[in-house]
Protein backbone atom coordinates (compact mmCIF):
# COMPACT_ATOMS: atom_id res chain seq x y z
CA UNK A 1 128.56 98.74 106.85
CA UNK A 2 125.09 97.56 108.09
CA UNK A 3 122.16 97.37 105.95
CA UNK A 4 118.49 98.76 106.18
CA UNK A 5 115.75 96.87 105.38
CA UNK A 6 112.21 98.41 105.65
CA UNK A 7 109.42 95.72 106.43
CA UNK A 8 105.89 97.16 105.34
CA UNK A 9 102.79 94.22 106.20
CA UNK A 10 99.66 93.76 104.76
CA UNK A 11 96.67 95.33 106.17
CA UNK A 12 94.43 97.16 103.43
CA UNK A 13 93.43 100.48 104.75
CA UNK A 14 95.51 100.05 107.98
CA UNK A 15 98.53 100.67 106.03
CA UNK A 16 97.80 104.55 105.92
CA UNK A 17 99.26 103.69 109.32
CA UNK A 18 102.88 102.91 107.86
CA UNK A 19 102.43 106.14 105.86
CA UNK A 20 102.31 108.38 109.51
CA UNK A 21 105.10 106.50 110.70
CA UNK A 22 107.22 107.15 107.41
CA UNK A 23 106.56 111.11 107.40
CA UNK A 24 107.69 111.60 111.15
CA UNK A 25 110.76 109.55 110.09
CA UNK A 26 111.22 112.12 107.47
CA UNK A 27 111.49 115.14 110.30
CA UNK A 28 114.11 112.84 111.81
CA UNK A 29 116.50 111.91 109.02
CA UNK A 30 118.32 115.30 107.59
CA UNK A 31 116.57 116.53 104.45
CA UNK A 32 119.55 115.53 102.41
CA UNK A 33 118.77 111.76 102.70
CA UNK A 34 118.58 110.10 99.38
CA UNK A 35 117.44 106.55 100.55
CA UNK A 36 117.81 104.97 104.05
CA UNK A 37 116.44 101.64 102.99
CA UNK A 38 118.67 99.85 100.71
CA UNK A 39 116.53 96.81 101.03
CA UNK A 40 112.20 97.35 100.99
CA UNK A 41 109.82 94.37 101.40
CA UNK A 42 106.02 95.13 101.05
CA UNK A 43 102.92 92.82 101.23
CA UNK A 44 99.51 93.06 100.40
CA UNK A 45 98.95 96.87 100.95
CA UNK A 46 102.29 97.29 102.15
CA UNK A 47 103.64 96.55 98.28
CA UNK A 48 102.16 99.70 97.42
CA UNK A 49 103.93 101.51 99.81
CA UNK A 50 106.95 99.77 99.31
CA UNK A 51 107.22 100.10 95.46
CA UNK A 52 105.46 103.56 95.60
CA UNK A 53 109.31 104.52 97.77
CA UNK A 54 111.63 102.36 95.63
CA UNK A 55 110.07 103.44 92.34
CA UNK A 56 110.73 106.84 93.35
CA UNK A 57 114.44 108.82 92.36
CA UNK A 58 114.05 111.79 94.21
CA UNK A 59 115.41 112.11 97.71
CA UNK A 60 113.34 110.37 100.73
CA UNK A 61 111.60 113.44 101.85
CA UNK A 62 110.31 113.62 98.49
CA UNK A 63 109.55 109.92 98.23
CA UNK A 64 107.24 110.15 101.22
CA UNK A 65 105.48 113.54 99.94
CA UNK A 66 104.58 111.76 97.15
CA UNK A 67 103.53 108.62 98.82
CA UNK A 68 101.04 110.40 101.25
CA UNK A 69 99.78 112.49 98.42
CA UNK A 70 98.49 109.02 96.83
CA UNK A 71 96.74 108.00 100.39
CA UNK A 72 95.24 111.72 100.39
CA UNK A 73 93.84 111.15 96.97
CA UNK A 74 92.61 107.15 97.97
CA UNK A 75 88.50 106.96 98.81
CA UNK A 76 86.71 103.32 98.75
CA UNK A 77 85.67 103.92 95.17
CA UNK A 78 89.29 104.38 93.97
CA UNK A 79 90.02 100.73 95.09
CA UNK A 80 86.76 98.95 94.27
CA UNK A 81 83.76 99.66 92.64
CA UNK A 82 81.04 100.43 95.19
CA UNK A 83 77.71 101.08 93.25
CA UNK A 84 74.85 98.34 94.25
CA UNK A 85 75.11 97.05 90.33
CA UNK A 86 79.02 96.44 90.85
CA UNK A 87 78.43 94.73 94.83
CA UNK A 88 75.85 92.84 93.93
CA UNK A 89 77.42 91.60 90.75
CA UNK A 90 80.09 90.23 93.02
CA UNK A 91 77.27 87.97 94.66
CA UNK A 92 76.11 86.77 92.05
CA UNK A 93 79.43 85.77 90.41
CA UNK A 94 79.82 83.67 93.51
CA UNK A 95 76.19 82.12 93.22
CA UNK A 96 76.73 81.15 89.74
CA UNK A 97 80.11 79.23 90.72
CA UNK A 98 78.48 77.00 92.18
CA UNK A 99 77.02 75.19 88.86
CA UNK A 100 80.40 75.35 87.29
CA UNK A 101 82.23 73.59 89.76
CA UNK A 102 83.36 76.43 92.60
CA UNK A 103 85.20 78.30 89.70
CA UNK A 104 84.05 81.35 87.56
CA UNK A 105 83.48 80.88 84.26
CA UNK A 106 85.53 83.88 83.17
CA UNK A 107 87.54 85.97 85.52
CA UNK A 108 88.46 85.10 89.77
CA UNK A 109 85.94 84.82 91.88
CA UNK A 110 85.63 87.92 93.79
CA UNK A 111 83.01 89.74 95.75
CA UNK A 112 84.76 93.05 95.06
CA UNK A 113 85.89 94.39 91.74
CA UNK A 114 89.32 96.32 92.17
CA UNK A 115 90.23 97.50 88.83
CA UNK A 116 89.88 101.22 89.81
CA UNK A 117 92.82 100.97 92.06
CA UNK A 118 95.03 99.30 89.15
CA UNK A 119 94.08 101.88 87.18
CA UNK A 120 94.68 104.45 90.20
CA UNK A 121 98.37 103.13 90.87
CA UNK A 122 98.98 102.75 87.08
CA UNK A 123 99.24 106.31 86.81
CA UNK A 124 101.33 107.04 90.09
CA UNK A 125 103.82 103.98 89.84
CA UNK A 126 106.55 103.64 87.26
CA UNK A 127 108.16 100.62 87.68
CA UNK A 128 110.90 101.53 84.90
CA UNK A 129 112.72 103.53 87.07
CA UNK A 130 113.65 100.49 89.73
CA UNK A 131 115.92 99.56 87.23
CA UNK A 132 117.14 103.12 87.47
CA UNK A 133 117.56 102.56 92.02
CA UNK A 134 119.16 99.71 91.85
CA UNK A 135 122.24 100.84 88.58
CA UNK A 136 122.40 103.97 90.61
CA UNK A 137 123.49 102.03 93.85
CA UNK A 138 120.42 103.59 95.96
CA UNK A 139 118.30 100.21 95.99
CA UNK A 140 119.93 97.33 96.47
CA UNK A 141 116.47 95.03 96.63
CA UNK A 142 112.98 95.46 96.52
CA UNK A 143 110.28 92.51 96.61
CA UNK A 144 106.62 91.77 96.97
CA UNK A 145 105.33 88.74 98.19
CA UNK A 146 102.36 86.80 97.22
CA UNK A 147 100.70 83.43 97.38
CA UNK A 148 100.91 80.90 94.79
CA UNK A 149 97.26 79.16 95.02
CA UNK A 150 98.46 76.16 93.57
CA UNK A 151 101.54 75.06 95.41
CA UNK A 152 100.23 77.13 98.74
CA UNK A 153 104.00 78.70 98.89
CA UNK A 154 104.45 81.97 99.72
CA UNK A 155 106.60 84.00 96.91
CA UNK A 156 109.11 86.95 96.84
CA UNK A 157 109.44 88.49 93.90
CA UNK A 158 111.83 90.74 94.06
CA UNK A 159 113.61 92.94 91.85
CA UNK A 160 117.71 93.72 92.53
CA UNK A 161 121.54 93.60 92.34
CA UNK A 162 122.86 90.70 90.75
CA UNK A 163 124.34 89.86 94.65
CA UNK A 164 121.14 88.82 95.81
CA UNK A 165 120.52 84.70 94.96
CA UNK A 166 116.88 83.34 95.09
CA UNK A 167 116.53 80.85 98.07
CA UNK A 168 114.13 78.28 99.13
CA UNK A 169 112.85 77.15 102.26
CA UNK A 170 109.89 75.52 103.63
CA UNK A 171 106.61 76.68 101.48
CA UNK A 172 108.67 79.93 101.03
CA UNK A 173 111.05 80.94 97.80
CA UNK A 174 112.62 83.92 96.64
CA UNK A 175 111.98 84.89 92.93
CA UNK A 176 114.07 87.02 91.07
CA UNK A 177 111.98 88.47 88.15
CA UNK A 178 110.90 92.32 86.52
CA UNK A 179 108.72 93.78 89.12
CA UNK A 180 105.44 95.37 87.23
CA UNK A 181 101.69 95.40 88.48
CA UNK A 182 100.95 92.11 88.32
CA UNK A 183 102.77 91.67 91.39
CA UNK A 184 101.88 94.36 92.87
CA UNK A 185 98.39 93.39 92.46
CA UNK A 186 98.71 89.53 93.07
CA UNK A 187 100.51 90.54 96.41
CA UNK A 188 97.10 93.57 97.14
CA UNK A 189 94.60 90.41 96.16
CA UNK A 190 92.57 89.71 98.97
CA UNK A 191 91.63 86.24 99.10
CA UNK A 192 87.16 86.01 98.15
CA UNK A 193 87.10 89.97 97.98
CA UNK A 194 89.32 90.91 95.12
CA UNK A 195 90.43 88.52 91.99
CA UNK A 196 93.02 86.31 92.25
CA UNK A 197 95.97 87.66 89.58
CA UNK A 198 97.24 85.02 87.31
CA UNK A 199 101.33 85.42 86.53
CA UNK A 200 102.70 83.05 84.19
CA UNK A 201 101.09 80.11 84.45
CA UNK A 202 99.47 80.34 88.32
CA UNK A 203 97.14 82.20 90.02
CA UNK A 204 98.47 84.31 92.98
CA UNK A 205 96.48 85.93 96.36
CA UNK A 206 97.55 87.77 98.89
CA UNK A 207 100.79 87.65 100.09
CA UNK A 208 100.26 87.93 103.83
CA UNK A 209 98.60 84.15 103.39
CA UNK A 210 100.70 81.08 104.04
CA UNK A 211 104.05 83.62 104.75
CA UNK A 212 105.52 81.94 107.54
CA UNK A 213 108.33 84.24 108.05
CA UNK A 214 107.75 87.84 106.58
CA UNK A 215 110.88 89.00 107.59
CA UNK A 216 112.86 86.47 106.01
CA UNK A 217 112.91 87.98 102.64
CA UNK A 218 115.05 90.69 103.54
CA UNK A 219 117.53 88.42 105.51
CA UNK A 220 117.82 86.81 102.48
CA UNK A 221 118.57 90.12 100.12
CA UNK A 222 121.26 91.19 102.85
CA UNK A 223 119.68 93.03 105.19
CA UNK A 224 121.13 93.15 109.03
CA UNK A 225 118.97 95.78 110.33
CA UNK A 226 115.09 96.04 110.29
CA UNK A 227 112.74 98.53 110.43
CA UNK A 228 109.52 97.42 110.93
CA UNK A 229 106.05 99.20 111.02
CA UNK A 230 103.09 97.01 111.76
CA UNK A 231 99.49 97.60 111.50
CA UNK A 232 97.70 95.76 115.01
CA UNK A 233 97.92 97.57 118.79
CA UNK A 234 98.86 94.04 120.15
CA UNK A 235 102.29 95.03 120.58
CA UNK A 236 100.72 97.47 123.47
CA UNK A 237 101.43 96.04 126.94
CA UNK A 238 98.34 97.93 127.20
CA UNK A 239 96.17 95.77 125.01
CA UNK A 240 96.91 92.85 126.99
CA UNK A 241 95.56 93.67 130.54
CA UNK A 242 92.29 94.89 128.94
CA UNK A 243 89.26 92.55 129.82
CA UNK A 244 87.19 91.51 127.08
CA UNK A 245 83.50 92.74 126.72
CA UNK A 246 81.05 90.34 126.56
CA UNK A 247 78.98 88.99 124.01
CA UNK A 248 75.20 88.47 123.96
CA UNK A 249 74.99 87.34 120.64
CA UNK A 250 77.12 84.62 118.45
CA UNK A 251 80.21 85.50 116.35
CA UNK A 252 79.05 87.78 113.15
CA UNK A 253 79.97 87.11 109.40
CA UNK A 254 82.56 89.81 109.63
CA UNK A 255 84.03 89.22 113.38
CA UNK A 256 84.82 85.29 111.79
CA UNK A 257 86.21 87.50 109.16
CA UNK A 258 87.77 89.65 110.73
CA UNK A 259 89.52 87.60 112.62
CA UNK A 260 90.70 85.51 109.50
CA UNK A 261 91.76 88.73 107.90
CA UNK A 262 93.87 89.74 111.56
CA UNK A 263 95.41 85.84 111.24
CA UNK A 264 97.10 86.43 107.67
CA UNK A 265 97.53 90.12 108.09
CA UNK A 266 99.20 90.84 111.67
CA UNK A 267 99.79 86.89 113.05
CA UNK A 268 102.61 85.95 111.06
CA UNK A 269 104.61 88.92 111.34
CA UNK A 270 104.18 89.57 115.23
CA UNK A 271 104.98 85.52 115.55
CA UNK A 272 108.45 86.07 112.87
CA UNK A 273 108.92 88.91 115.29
CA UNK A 274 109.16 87.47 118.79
CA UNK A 275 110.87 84.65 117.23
CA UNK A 276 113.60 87.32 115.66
CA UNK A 277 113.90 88.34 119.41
CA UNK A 278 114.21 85.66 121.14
CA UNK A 279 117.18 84.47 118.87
CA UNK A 280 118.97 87.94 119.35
CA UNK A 281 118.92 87.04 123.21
CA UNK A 282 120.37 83.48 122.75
CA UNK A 283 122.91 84.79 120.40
CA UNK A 284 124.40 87.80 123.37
CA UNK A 285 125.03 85.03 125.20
CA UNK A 286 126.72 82.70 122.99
CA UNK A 287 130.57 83.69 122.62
CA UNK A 288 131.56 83.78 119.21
CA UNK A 289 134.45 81.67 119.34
CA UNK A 290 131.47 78.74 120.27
CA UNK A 291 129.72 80.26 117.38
CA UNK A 292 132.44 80.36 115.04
CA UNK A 293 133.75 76.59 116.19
CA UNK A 294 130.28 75.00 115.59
CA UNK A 295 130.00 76.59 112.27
CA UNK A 296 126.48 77.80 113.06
CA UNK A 297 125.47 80.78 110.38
CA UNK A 298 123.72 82.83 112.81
CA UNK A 299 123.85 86.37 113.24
CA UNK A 300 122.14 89.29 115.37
CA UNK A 301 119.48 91.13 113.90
CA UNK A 302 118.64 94.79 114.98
CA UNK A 303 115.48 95.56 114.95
CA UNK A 304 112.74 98.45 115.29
CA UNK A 305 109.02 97.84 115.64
CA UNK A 306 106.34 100.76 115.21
CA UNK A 307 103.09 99.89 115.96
CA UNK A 308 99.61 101.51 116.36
CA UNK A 309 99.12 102.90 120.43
CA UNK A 310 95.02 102.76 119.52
CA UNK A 311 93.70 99.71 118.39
CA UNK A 312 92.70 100.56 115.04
CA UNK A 313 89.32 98.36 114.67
CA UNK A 314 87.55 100.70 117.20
CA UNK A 315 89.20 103.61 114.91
CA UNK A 316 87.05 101.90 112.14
CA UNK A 317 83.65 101.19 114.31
CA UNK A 318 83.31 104.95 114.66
CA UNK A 319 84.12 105.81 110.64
CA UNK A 320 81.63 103.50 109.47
CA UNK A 321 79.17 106.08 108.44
CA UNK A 322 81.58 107.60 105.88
CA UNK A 323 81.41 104.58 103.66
CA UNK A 324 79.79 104.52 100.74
CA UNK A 325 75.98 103.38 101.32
CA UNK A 326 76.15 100.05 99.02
CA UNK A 327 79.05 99.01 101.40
CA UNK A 328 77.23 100.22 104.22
CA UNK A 329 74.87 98.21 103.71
CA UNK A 330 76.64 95.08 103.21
CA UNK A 331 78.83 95.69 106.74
CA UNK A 332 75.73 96.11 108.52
CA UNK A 333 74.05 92.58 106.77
CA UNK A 334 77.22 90.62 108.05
CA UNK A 335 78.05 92.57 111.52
CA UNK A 336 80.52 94.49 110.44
CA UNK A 337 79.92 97.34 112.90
CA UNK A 338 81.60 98.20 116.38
CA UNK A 339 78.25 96.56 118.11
CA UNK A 340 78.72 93.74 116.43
CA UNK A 341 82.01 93.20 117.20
CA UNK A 342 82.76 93.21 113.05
CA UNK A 343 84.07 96.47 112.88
CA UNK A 344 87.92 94.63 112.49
CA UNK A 345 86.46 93.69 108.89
CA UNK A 346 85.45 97.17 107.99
CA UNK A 347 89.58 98.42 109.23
CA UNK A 348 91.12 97.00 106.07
CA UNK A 349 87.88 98.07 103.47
CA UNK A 350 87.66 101.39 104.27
CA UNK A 351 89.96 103.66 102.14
CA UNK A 352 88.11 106.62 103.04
CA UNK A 353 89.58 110.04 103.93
CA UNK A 354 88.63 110.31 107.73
CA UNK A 355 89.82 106.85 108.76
CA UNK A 356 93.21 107.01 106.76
CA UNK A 357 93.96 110.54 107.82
CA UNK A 358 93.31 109.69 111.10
CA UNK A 359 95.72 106.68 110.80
CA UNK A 360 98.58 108.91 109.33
CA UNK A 361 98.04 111.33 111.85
CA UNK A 362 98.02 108.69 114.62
CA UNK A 363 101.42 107.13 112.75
CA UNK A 364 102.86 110.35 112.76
CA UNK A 365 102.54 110.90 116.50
CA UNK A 366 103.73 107.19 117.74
CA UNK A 367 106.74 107.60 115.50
CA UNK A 368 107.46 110.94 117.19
CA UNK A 369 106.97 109.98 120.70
CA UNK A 370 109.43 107.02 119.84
CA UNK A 371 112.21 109.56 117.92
CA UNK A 372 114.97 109.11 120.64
CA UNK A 373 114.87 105.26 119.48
CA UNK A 374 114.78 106.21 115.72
CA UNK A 375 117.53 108.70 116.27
CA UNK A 376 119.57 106.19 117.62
CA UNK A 377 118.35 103.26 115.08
CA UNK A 378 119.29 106.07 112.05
CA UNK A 379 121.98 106.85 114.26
CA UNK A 380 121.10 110.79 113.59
């Protein structure tokens, strides 16, 4: 029997997104279901998702009520501190680095401070029962994947059956270890915003940085069908026709940044993507006696991309008022506004109630208008 993986990217706020997608999925699948995905990957933003559904024992419908309760309840200040003490602190932190060296001489460098949203998910997440999933039979896998700052590999952690053996390939491994929030927030640390988390002996960013291959982790765990929801338009034929508008001005802080954030967050995965696709059509035509003869351990993949319809940066240029002021302020001092052409930058920092509803909501209706497909993918 075939099994589901569910891919969840990186994306800060734009993972509200995956959220949408998840609860229309729920009005597909019959209320019964206890788990569909055997197998969840999460990174960055996507981890929370990812452990918020394998942490959960209830059914799936349940699972997902409870996951867009904790996006309902998310503003900016529940992920970082926003008062002008707290944002300016973070300035100053990276102004006195540079007499000791580029390095703080206590905690990460970091512009923002995102303790509230540890403290947020420490009350939501219980990691204890993962151990509970996977005895039970209803979670085979789950991992988080971060980046290791001082080897530059990217690392799944992941948490399982005994079945699934840690691999390594290039700058990528697979770590079997006892999931808990330091993963969760190595994998959620955004590389010169938030602090770098220190596990062990190394300090870990981001996992959507240096990861090569984000789909690869679940290959590895077992999985032979995906289910993937991403967090950019530029799947959207539409997207590509569009002319761009010109500029009268030179790149902004936060368009540089922006696109930075775009090249780690969406890059990899729609490159791992294409790349899964293009080997599926080289395989259909490849008998498998040829296959089987040459001793060549490949196998098709099936796969199932949602993706935004909107592009979700112009979402984000028009709920830039509903930010907190100190914030505000700083988007506006760097160009992170629609006019500026930052408004990408303000996407994955704004965690506030009118932007991620309107990402479920917009979620919610691409999954629907795509149900015959995830009828067919569920086979439902």
């Amino acid at each position: 029997m075939a099994t589901n993986a569910l891919i969840l990217s990186g994306g800060g706020a734009r993972a509200a997104y995956q959220v949408g997608v998840l609860t229309a999925l729920n009005e597909v699948l019959p209320s019964s279901t206890h788990n569909p995905f055997p197998i969840i990957c999460g990174t960055s933003a996507g981890a929370i998702n990812a452990l918020a559904l394998a942490t959960h024992t209830g059914h799936y419908y349940e699972a997902v009520a409870d996951l867009q309760n904790i996006w309902r309840e998310l503003t900016t200040a529940r992920v970082y501190k926003t008062g002008w003490t707290d944002v300016l602190a973070g300035g100053f932190r990276l102004i006195r680095s540079l007499f000791h060296e580029g390095v703080a001489s206590r905690n990460s460098i970091a512009l923002l401070d995102n303790q509230p949203l540890r403290e947020f998910l420490y009350r939501r997440i219980n990691f204890a029962r993962l151990d509970e999933g996977v005895n039970n039979g209803d979670l085979k896998a789950v991992c988080v994947t971060a980046m290791n700052y001082s080897t530059g590999e990217s690392v799944s952690f992941y948490q399982g059956h005994s079945s699934v053996q840690p691999w390594r390939r290039y700058r990528r491994i697979g770590v079997p270890t006892k999931l808990d929030f330091t993963h969760l927030m190595a994998s959620a640390a955004i590389p010169g915003l938030f602090p770098a988390v220190k596990i062990k002996t190394d300090h870990y960013g981001d996992g959507a940085l240096r990861q090569l291959a984000p789909l690869s982790p679940a290959l590895h765990m077992g999985a032979d069908r995906l289910f993937v929801i991403g967090v950019s338009a530029n799947r959207n034929p539409v997207m590509w026709t569009k002319a761009s508008i010109p500029q009268r001005h030179s790149p902004s802080i936060a368009q540089v940044f922006g696109h930075l954030f775009s090249s780690a967050f969406i890059d990899g995965l729609e490159g791992d993507l294409e790349h899964i696709e293009r080997i599926n059509e080289l395989l259909r035509v490849i008998p498998d006696s040829t296959l089987q003869a040459e001793n060549i351990a490949l196998r098709p993949i099936d796969t199932l991309i949602i993706s935004p319809s909107k592009a979700l940066n112009k979402i984000a240029g028009r709920k830039v008022r509903y930010m907190p002021r100190s914030v505000r302020f700083f988007l506006r001092a760097t160009g992170g506004t629609a006019k500026m052409g930052g408004a990408t930058t303000a996407s994955y920092l704004m965690f506030e109630p009118p932007f991620i509803n309107e990402l479920i909501e917009l979620g919610y209706q691409d999954a629907m208008w795509e149900r015959g497909k995830l009828q067919d993918f569920f086979q439902v």
